[in-house]
Protein backbone atom coordinates (compact mmCIF):
# COMPACT_ATOMS: atom_id res chain seq x y z
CA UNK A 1 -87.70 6.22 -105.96
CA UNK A 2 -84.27 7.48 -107.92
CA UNK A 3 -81.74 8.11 -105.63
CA UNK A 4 -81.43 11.66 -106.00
CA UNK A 5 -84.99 12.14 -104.54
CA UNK A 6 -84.71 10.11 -101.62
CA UNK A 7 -82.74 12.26 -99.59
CA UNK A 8 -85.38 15.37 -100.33
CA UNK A 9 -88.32 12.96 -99.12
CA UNK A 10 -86.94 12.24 -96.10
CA UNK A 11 -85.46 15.44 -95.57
CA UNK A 12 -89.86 16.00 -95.78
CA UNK A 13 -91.02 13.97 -93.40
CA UNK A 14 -87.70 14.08 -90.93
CA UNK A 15 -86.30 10.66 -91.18
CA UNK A 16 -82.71 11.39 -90.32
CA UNK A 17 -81.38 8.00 -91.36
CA UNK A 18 -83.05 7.80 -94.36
CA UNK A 19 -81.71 11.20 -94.97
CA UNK A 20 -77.93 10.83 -94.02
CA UNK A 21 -77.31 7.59 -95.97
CA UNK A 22 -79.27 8.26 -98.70
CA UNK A 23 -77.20 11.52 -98.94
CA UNK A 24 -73.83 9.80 -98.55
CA UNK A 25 -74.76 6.91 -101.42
CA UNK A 26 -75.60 10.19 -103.51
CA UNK A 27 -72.62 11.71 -102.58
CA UNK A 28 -70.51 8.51 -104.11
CA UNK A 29 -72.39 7.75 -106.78
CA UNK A 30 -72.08 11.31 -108.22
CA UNK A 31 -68.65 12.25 -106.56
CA UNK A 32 -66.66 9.72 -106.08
CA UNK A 33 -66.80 7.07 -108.16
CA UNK A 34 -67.21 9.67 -111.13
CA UNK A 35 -63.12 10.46 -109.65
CA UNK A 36 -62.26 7.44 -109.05
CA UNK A 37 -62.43 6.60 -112.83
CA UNK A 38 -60.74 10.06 -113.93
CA UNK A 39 -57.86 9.18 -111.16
CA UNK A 40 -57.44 5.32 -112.97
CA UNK A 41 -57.54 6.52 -116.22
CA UNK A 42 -54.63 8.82 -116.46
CA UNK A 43 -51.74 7.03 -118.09
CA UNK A 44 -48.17 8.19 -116.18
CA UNK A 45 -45.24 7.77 -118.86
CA UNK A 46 -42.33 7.67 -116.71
CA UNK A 47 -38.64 7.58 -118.66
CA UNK A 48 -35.48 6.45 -116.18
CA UNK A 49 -32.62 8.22 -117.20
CA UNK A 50 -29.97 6.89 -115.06
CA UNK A 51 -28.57 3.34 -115.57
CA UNK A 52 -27.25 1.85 -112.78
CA UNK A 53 -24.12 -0.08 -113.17
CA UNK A 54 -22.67 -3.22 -110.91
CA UNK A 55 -19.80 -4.35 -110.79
CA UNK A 56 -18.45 -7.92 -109.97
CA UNK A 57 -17.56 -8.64 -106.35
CA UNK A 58 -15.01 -11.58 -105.48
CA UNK A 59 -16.25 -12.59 -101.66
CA UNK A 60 -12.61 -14.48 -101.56
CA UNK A 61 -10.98 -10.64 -102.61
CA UNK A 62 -11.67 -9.44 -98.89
CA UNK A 63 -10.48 -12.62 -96.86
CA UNK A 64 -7.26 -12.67 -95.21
């Protein structure tokens, strides 16, 4: 069987398990991992604008 009939057979002939995983796989095969791809896909272009700049520390300056 497909698995977009099983959960409607067993829904038939009452087998719960059947029914509740069978839903859930359906529910990830044609919800989530569709969004899962769109969510991946998307490219981010992120620009820094701020530089940071460091300057040069002498340990020795600070010693007394």
């Amino acid at each position: 069987m497909m698995a977009i009939t099983v959960p409607y057979a067993s829904f038939r002939k009452r087998y719960w398990a059947v029914f509740c995983s069978s839903l859930g796989l359906a529910f990830f095969m044609f919800g989530v991992a569709p969004l899962t791809g769109i969510i991946f896909s998307k490219q981010f272009n992120i620009e820094r604008s701020e530089v940071t700049m460091f300057r040069p520390v002498n340990p020795l300056e600070n010693a007394s």
